[in-house]
C-alpha atoms as a PDB file:
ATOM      1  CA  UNK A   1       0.000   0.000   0.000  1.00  0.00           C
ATOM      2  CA  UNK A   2       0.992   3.439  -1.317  1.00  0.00           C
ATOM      3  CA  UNK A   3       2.058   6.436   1.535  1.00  0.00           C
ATOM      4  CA  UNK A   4      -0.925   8.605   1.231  1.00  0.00           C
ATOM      5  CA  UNK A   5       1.269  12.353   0.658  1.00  0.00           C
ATOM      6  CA  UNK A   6      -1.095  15.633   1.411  1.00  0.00           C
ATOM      7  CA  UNK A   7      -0.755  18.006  -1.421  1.00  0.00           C
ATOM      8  CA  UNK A   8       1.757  20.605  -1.770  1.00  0.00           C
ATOM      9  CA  UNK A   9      -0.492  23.662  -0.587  1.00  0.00           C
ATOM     10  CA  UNK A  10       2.212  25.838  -1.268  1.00  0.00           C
ATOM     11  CA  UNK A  11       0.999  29.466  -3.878  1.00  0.00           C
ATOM     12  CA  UNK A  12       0.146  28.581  -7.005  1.00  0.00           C
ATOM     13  CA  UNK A  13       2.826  29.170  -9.639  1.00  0.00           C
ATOM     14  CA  UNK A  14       1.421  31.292 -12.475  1.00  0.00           C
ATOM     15  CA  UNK A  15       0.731  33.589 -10.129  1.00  0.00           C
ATOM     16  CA  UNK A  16       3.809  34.003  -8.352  1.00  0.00           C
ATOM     17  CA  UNK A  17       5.097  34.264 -11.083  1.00  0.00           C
ATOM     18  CA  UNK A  18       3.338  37.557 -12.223  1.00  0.00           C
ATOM     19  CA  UNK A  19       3.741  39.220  -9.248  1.00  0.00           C
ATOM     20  CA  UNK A  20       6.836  38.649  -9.238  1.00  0.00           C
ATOM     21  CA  UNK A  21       7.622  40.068 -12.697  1.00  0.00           C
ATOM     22  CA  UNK A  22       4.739  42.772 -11.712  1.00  0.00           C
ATOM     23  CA  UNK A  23       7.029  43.596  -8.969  1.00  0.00           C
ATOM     24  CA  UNK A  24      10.554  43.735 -10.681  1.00  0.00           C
ATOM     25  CA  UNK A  25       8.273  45.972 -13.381  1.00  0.00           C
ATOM     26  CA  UNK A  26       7.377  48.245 -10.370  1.00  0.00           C
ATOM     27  CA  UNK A  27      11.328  48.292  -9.356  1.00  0.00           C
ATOM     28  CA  UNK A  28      12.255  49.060 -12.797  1.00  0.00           C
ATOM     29  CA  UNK A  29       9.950  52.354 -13.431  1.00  0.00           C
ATOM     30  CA  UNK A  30      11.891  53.548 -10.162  1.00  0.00           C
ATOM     31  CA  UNK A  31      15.167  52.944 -12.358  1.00  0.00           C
ATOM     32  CA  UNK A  32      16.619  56.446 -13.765  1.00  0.00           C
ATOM     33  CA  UNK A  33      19.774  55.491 -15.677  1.00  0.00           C
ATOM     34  CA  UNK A  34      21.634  52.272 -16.390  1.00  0.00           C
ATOM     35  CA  UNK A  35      23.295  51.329 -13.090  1.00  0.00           C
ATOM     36  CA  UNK A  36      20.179  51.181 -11.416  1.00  0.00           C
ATOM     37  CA  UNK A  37      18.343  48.918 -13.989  1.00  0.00           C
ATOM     38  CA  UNK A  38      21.903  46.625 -13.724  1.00  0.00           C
ATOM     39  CA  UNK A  39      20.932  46.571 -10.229  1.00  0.00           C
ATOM     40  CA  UNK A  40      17.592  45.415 -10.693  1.00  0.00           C
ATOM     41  CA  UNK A  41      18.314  43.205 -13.425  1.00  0.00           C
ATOM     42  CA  UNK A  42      20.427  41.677 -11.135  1.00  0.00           C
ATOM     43  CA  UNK A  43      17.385  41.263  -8.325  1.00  0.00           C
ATOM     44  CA  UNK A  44      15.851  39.685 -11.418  1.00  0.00           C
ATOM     45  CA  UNK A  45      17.807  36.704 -11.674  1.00  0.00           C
ATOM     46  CA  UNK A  46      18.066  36.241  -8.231  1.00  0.00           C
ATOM     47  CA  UNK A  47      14.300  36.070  -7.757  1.00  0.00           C
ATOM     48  CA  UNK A  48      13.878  34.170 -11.149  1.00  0.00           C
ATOM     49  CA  UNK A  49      16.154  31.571  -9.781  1.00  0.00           C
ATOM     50  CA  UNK A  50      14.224  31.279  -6.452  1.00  0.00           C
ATOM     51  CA  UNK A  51      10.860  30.490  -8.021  1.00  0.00           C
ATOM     52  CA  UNK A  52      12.806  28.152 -10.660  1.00  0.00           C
ATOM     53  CA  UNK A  53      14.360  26.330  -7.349  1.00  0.00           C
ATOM     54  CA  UNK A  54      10.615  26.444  -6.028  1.00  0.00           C
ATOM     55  CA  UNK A  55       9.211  24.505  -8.941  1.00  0.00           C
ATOM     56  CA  UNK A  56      12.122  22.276  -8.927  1.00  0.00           C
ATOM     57  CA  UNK A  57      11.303  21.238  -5.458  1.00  0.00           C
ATOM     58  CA  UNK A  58       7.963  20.587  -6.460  1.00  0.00           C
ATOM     59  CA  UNK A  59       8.523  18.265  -9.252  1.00  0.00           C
ATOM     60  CA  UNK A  60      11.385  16.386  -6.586  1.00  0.00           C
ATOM     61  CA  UNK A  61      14.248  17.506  -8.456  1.00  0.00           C
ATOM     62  CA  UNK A  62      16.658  17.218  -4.757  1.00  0.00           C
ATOM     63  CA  UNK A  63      19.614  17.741  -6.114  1.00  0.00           C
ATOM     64  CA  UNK A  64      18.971  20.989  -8.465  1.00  0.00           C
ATOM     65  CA  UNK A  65      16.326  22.368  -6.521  1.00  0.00           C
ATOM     66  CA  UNK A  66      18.605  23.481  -3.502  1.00  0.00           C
ATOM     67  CA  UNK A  67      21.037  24.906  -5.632  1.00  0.00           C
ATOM     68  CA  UNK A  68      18.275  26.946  -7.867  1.00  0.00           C
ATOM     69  CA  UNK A  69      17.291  28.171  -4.215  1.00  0.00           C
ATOM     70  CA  UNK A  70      20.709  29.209  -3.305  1.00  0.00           C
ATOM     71  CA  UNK A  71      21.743  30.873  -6.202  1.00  0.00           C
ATOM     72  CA  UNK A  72      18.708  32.721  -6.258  1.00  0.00           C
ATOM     73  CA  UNK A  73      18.927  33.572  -2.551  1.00  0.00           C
ATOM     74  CA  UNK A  74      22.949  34.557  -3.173  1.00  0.00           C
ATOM     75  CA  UNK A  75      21.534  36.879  -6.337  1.00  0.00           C
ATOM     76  CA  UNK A  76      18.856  38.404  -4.530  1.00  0.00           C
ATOM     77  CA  UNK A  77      21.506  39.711  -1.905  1.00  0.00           C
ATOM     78  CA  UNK A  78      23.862  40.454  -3.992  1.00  0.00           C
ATOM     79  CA  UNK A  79      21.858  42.834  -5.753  1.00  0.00           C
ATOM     80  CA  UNK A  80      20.279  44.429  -2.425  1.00  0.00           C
ATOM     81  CA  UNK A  81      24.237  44.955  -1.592  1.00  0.00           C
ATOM     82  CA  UNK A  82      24.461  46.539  -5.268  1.00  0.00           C
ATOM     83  CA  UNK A  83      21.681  49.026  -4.383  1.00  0.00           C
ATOM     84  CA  UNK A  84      23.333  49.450  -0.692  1.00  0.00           C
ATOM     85  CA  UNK A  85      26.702  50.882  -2.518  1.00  0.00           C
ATOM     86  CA  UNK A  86      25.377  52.802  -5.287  1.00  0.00           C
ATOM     87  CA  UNK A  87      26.486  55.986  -5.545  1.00  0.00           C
ATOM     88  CA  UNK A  88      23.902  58.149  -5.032  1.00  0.00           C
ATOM     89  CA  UNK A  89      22.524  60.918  -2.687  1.00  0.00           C
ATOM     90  CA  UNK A  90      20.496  59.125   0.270  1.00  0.00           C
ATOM     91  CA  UNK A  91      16.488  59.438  -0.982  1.00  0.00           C
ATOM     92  CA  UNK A  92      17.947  57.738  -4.210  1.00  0.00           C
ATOM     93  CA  UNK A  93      19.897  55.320  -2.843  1.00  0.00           C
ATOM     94  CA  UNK A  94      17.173  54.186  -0.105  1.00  0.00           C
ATOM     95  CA  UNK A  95      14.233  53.747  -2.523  1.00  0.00           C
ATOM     96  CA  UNK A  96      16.772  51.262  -4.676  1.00  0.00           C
ATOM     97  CA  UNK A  97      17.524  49.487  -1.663  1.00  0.00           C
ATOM     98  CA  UNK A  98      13.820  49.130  -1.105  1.00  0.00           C
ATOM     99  CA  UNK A  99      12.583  48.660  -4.841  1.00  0.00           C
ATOM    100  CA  UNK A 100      15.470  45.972  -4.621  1.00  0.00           C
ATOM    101  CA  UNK A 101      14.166  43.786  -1.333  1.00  0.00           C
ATOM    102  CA  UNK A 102      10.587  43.569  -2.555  1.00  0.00           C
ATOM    103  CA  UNK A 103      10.679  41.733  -5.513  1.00  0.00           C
ATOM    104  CA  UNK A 104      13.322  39.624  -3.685  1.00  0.00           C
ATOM    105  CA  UNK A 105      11.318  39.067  -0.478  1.00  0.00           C
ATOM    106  CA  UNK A 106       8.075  38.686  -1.988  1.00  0.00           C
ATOM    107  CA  UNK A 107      10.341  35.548  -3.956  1.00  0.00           C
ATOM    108  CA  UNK A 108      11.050  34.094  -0.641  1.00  0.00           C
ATOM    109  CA  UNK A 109       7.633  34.028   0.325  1.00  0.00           C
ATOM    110  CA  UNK A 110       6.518  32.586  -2.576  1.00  0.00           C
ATOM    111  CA  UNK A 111       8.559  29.806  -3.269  1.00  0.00           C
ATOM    112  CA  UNK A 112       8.038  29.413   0.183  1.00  0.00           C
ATOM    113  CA  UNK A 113      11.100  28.730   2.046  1.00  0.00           C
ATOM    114  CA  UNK A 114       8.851  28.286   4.797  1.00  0.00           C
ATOM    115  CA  UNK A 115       5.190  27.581   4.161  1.00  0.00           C
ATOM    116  CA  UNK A 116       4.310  29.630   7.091  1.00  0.00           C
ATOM    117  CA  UNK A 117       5.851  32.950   6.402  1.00  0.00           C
ATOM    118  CA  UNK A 118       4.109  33.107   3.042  1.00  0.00           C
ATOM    119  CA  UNK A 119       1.561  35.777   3.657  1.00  0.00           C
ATOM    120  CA  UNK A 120       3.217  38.198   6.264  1.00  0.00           C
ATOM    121  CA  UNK A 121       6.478  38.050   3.331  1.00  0.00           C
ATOM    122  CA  UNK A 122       3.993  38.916   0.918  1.00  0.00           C
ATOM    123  CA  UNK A 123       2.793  41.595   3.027  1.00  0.00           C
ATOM    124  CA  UNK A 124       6.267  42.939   3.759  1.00  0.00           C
ATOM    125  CA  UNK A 125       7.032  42.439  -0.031  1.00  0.00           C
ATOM    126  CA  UNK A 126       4.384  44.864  -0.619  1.00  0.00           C
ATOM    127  CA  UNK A 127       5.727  47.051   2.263  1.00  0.00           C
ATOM    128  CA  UNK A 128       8.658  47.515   0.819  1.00  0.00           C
ATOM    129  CA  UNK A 129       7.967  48.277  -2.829  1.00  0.00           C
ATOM    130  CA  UNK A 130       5.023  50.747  -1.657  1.00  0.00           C
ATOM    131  CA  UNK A 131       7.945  52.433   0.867  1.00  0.00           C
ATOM    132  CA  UNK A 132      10.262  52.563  -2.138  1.00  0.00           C
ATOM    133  CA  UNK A 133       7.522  54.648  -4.645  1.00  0.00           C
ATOM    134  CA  UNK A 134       6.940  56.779  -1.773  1.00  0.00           C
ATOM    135  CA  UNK A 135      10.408  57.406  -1.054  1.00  0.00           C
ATOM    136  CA  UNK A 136      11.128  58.194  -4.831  1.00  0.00           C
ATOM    137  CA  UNK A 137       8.533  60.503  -5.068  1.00  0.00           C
ATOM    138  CA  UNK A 138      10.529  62.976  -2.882  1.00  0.00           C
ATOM    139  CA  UNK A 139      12.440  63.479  -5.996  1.00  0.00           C
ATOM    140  CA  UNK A 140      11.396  66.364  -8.056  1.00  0.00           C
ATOM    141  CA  UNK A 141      12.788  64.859 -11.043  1.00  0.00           C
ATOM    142  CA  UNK A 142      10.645  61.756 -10.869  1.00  0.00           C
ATOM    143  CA  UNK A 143       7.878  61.264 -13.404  1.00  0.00           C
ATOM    144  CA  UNK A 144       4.471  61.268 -11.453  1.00  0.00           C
ATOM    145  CA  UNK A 145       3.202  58.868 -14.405  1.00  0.00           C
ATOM    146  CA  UNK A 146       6.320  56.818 -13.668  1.00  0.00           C
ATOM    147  CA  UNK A 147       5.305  56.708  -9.769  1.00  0.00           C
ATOM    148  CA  UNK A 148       1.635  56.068 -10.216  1.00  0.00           C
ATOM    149  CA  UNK A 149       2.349  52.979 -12.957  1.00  0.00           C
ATOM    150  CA  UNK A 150       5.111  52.014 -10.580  1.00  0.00           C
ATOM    151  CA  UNK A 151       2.510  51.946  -7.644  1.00  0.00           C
ATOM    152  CA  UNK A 152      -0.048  50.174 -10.034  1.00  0.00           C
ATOM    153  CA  UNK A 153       2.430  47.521 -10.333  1.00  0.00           C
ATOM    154  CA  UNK A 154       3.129  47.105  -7.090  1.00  0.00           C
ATOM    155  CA  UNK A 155      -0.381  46.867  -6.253  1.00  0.00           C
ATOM    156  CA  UNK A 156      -0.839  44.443  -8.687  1.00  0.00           C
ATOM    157  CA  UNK A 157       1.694  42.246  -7.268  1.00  0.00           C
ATOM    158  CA  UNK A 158      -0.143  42.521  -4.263  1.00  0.00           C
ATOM    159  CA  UNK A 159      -2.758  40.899  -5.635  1.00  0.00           C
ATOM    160  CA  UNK A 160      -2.088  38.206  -7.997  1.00  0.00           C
ATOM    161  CA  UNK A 161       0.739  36.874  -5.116  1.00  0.00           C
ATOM    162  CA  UNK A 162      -2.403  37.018  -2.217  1.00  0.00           C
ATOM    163  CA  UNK A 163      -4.793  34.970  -4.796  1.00  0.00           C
ATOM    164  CA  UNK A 164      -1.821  33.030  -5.883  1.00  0.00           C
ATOM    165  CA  UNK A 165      -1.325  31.841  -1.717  1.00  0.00           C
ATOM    166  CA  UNK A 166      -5.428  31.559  -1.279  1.00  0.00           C
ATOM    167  CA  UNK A 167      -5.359  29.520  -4.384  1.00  0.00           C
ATOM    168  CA  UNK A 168      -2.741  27.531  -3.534  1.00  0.00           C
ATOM    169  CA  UNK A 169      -4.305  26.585  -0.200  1.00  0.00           C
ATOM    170  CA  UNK A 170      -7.048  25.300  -1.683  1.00  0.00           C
ATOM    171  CA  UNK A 171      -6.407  23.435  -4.267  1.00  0.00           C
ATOM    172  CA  UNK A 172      -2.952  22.847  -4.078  1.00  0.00           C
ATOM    173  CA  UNK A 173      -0.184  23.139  -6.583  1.00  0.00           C
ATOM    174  CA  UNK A 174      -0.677  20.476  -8.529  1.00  0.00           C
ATOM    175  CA  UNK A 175      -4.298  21.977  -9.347  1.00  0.00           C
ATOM    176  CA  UNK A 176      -4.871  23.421 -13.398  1.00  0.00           C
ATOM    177  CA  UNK A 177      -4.105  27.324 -12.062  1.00  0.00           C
ATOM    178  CA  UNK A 178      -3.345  28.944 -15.086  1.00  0.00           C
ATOM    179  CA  UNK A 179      -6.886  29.593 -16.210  1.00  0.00           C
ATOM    180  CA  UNK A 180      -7.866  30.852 -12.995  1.00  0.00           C
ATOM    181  CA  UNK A 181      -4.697  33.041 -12.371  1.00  0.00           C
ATOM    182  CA  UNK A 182      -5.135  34.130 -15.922  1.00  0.00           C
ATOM    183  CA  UNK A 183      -9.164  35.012 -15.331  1.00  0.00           C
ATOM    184  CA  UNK A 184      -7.853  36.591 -11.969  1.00  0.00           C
ATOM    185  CA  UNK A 185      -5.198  38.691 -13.756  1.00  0.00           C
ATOM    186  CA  UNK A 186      -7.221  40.075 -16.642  1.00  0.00           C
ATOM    187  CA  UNK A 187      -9.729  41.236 -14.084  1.00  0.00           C
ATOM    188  CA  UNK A 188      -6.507  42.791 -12.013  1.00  0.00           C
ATOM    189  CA  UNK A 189      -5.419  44.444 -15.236  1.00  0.00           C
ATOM    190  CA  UNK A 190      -9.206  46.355 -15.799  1.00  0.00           C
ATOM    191  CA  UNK A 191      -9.651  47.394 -12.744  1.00  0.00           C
ATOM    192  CA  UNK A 192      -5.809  48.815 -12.324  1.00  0.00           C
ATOM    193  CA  UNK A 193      -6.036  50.612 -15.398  1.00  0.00           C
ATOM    194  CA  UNK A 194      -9.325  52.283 -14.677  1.00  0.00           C
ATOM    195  CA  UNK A 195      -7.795  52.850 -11.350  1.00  0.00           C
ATOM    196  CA  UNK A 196      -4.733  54.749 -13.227  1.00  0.00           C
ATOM    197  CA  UNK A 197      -6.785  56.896 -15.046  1.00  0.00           C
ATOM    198  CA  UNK A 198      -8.959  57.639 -12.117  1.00  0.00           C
ATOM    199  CA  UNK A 199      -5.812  58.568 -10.195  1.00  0.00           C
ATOM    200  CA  UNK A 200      -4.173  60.527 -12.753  1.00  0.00           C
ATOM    201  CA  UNK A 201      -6.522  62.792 -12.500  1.00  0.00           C
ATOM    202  CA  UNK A 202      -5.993  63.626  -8.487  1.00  0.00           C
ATOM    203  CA  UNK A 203      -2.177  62.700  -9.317  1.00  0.00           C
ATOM    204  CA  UNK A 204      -2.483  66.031 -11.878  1.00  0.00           C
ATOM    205  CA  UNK A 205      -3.232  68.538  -8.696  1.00  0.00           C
ATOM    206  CA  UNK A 206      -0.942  70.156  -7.601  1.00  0.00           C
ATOM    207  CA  UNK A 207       2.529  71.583  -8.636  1.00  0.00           C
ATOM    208  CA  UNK A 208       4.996  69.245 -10.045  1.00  0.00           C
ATOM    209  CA  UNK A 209       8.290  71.314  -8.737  1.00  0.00           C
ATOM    210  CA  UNK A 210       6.888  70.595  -5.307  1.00  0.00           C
ATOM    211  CA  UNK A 211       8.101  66.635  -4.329  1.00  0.00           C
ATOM    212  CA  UNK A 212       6.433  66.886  -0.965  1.00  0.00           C
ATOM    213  CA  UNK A 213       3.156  67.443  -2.723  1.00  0.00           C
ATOM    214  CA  UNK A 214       4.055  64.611  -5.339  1.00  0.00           C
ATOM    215  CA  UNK A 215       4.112  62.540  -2.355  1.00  0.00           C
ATOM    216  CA  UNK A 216       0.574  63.346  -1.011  1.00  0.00           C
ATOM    217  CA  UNK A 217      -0.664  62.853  -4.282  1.00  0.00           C
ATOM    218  CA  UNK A 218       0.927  59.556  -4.168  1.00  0.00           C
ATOM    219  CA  UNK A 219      -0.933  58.650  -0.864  1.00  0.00           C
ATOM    220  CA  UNK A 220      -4.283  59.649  -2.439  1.00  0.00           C
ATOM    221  CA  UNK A 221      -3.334  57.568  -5.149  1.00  0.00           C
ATOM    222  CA  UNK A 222      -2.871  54.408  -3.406  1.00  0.00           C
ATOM    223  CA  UNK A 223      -6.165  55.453  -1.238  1.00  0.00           C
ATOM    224  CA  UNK A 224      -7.866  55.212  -4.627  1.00  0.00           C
ATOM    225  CA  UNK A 225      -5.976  52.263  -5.956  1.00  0.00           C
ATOM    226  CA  UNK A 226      -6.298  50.042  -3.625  1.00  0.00           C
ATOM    227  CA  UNK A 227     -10.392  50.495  -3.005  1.00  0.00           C
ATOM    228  CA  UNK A 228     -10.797  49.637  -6.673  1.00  0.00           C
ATOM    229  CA  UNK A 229      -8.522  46.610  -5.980  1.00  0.00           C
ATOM    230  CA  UNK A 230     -10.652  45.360  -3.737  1.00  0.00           C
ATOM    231  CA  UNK A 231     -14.084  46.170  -5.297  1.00  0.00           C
ATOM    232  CA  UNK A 232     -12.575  43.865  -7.873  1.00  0.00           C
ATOM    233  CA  UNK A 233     -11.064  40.811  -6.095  1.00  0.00           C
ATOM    234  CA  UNK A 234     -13.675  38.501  -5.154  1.00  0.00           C
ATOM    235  CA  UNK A 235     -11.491  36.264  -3.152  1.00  0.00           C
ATOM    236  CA  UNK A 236     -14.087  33.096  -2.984  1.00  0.00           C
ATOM    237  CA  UNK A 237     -14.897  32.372  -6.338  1.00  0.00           C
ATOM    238  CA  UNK A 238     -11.855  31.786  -8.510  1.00  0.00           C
ATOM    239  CA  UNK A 239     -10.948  28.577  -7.709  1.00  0.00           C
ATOM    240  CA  UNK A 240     -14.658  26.477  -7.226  1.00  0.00           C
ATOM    241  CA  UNK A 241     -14.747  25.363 -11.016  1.00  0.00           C
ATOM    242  CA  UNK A 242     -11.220  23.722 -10.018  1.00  0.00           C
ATOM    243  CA  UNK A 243     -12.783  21.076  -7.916  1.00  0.00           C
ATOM    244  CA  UNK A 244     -14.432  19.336 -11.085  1.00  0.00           C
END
């Protein structure tokens, strides 16, 4: 007789792996010139490798699956201690650092190294990533269109990785995801870019030589993103047709 094994009820992988890349997108918008998008290319492959390593632990690949993670968790660092020694003045230099953790601790969480830690990562993940738009957004020189896709992205990541650990946890990873992730996503994508345009309209008030008001307008703008966010995400329903 066979060993009965639960399921892996780790997140789902399609979406981990948008927000993921929704998050390096977010990091990259932050980017102003070369060195910093090295930096976050960098944070790419680290973060890349780490959900590789994650699926390769699924499948029971033991002996490349631990290496995949380590590279990836090597990477990540490396390119956080990239961001740490950039030469820059400090509001630059700290919303690198922190456009350079999120992607890379929102990985961790949803590979997971620990199954536990998945959605307080996420949560820091998205921390992180918010602190780093609002911290760019002190510079004058900053697109506000930059910030407010930035944020959109972020936000997004938000989402996709929470319905990517609900989904997980209830049908488990060896569940057909990629329709629902994909349903999930498209409906992410219509209600974040009626969001934008909604917030591009409060993001327009107000001087643009003035960061300190770039960054209230950023506050309103995550106010307003994140309520149609969760008008849209209907948490319950996107994984029932999975069960047949």
């Amino acid at each position: 007789m066979g060993v009965d094994r639960s399921p892996d009820r780790g997140p789902a992988f399609p979406g981990s792996a948008v927000a993921v890349v929704a998050a390096l997108s977010a990091a990259a918008l932050l980017a102003t010139d070369p060195s910093e998008f090295a930096v976050v290319a960098v944070d790419a492959v680290g973060t890349g490798c780490l959900l590789a390593g994650g699926y390769l632990r699924f499948r029971g690949r033991r002996l490349v699956a631990p290496l995949a993670l380590s590279v990836g968790l090597v990477t990540v660092l490396v390119a956080v201690g990239l961001a740490v020694v950039y030469p820059a003045g400090l509001v630059t230099k700290a919303a690198l650092v922190l456009g350079t953790l999120g992607p890379g601790v929102l990985a961790v969480g949803l590979v997971p190294l620990r199954r536990s830690w998945a959605g307080r990562l996420v949560a820091l993940a998205t921390a992180l990533s918010v602190a780093a738009v609002v911290v760019r957004g002190f510079l004058a020189a900053t697109g506000r269109i930059s910030l407010l896709v930035a944020l959109a992205a972020t936000i997004l990541a938000w989402d996709a990785a929470d319905h990517a650990v609900g989904l997980g946890a209830d049908v488990g990873r060896a569940g057909a995801t990629v329709g629902a992730s994909a349903a999930h996503l498209v409906g992410s994508l219509a209600v974040g870019v009626v969001a934008v345009v909604a917030a591009t309209g409060l993001y327009g008030v107000g001087p643009s030589s003035v960061p300190l008001v770039s960054v209230v307008s950023l506050f309103v703008a995550v106010v307003v993103l994140l309520a149609a966010l969760a008008l849209g995400h209907v948490p319950s329903g996107d994984g029932a047709d999975l069960k047949r």
